[in-house]
Protein backbone atom coordinates (compact mmCIF):
# COMPACT_ATOMS: atom_id res chain seq x y z
CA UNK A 1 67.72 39.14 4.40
CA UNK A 2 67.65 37.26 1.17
CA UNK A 3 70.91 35.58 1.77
CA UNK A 4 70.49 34.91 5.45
CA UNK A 5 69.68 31.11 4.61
CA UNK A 6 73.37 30.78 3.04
CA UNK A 7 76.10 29.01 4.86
CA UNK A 8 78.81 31.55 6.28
CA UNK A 9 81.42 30.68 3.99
CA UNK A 10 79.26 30.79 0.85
CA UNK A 11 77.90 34.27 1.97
CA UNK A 12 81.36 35.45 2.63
CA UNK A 13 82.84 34.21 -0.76
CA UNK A 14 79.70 35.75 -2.42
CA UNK A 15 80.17 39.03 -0.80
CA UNK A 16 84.35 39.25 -1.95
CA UNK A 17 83.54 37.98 -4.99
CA UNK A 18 80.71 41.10 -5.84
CA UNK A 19 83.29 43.10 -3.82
CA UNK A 20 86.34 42.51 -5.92
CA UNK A 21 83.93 42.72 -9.69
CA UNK A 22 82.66 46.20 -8.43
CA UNK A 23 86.52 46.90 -7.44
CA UNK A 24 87.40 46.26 -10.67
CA UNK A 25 84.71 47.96 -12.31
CA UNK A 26 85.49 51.40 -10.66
CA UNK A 27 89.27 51.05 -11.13
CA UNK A 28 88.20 50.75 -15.40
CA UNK A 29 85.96 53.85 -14.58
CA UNK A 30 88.45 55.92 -12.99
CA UNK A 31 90.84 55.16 -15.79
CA UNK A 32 88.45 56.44 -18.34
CA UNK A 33 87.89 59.71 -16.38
CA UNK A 34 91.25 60.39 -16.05
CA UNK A 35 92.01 60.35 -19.31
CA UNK A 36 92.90 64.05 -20.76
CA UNK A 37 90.23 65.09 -23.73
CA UNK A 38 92.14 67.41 -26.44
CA UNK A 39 92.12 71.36 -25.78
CA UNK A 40 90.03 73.03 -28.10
CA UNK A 41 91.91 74.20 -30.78
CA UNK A 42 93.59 77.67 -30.16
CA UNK A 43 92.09 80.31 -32.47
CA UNK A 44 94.11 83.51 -33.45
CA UNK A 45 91.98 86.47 -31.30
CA UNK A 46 90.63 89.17 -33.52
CA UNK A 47 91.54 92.69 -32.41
CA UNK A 48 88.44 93.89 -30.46
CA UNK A 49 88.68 90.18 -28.73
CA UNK A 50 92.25 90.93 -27.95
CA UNK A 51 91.73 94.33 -26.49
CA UNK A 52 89.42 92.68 -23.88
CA UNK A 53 91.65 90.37 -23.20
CA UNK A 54 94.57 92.77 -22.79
CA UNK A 55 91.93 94.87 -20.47
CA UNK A 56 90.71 91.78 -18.50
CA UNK A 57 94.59 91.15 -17.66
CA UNK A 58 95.28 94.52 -16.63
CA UNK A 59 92.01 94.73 -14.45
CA UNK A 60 92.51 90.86 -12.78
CA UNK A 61 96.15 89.78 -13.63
CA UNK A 62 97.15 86.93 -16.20
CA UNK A 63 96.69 84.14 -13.72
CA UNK A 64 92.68 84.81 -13.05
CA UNK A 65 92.25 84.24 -17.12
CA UNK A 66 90.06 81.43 -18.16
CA UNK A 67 89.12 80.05 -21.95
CA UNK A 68 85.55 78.72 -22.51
CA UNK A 69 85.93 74.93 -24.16
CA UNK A 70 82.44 75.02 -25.24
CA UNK A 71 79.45 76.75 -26.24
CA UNK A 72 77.46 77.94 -22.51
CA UNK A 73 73.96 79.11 -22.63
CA UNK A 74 72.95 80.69 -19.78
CA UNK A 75 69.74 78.83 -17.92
CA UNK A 76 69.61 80.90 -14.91
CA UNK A 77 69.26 84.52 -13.32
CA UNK A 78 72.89 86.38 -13.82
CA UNK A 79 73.96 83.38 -15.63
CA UNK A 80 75.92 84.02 -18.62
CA UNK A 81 75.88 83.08 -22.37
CA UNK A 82 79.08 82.38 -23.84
CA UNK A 83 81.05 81.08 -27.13
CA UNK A 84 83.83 78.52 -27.33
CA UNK A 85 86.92 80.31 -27.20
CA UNK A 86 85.98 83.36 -25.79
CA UNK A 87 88.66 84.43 -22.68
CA UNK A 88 86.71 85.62 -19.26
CA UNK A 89 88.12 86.41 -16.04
CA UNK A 90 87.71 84.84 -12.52
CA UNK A 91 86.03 86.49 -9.99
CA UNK A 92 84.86 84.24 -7.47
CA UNK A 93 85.42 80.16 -7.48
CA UNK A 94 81.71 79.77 -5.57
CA UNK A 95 77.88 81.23 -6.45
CA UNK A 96 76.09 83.15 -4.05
CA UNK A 97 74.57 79.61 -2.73
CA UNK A 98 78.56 78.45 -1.79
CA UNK A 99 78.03 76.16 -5.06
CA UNK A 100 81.60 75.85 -6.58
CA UNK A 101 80.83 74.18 -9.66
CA UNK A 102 79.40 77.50 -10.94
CA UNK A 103 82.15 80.53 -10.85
CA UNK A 104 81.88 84.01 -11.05
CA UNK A 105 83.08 85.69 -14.04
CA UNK A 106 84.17 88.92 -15.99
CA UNK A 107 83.35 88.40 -19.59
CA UNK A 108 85.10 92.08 -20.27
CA UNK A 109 81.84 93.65 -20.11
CA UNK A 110 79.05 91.31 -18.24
CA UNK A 111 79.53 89.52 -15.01
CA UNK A 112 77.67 86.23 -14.18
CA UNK A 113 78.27 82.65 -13.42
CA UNK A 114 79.11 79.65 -15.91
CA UNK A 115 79.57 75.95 -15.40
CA UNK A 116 83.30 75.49 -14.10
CA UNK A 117 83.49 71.88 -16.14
CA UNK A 118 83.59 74.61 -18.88
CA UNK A 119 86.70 76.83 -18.06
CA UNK A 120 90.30 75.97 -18.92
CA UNK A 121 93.50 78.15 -17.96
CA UNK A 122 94.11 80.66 -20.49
């Protein structure tokens, strides 16, 4: 160990020292990640945009609706491409591989998975 040739108390000083910096450095961190971004601005829906919504909350109820926050291009088999803005509907929280960062969605029309870091409540 490179330290093994230290004294106990200088090791141990060293090590609460390092301890309490990287402490302090994830507390800063977590502050910064906590801290709420802006919605996307709301954009009036035009009408074929609104009947698809209106048929998505019929087919899945209000509560399953999600808003896109930013432009998605789908990478991947069954994954889909999507605007900022548009409304889709949740289907499943997980992919077929039990990956829950990627959700299962009705995009009034084609079905596929997106990024959840992309989804707000509607």
């Amino acid at each position: 160990m490179p330290h093994g040739h230290m004294p106990l108390p200088s090791f141990r000083k060293m090590v609460e020292d390092t301890l309490e910096q990287s402490g302090a450095q994830l507390h800063t961190f977590c502050q910064a990640f906590e801290t709420v971004t802006p919605s996307p601005v709301t954009q009036p829906l035009n009408p074929a945009e609104e009947r698809k919504v209106l048929s998505l909350v019929s087919k899945h109820g209000p509560d399953k609706l999600y808003q896109v926050t930013s432009n998605i291009s789908g990478s991947k088999d069954l994954d889909l491409t999507l605007h900022r803005g548009q409304i889709v509907a949740l289907l499943q929280s997980v992919d077929t591989k039990g990956n829950t960062n990627r959700w299962l969605v009705d995009a009034g029309g084609p079905r596929g998975f997106v990024p959840v870091g992309k989804l707000q409540p509607y």
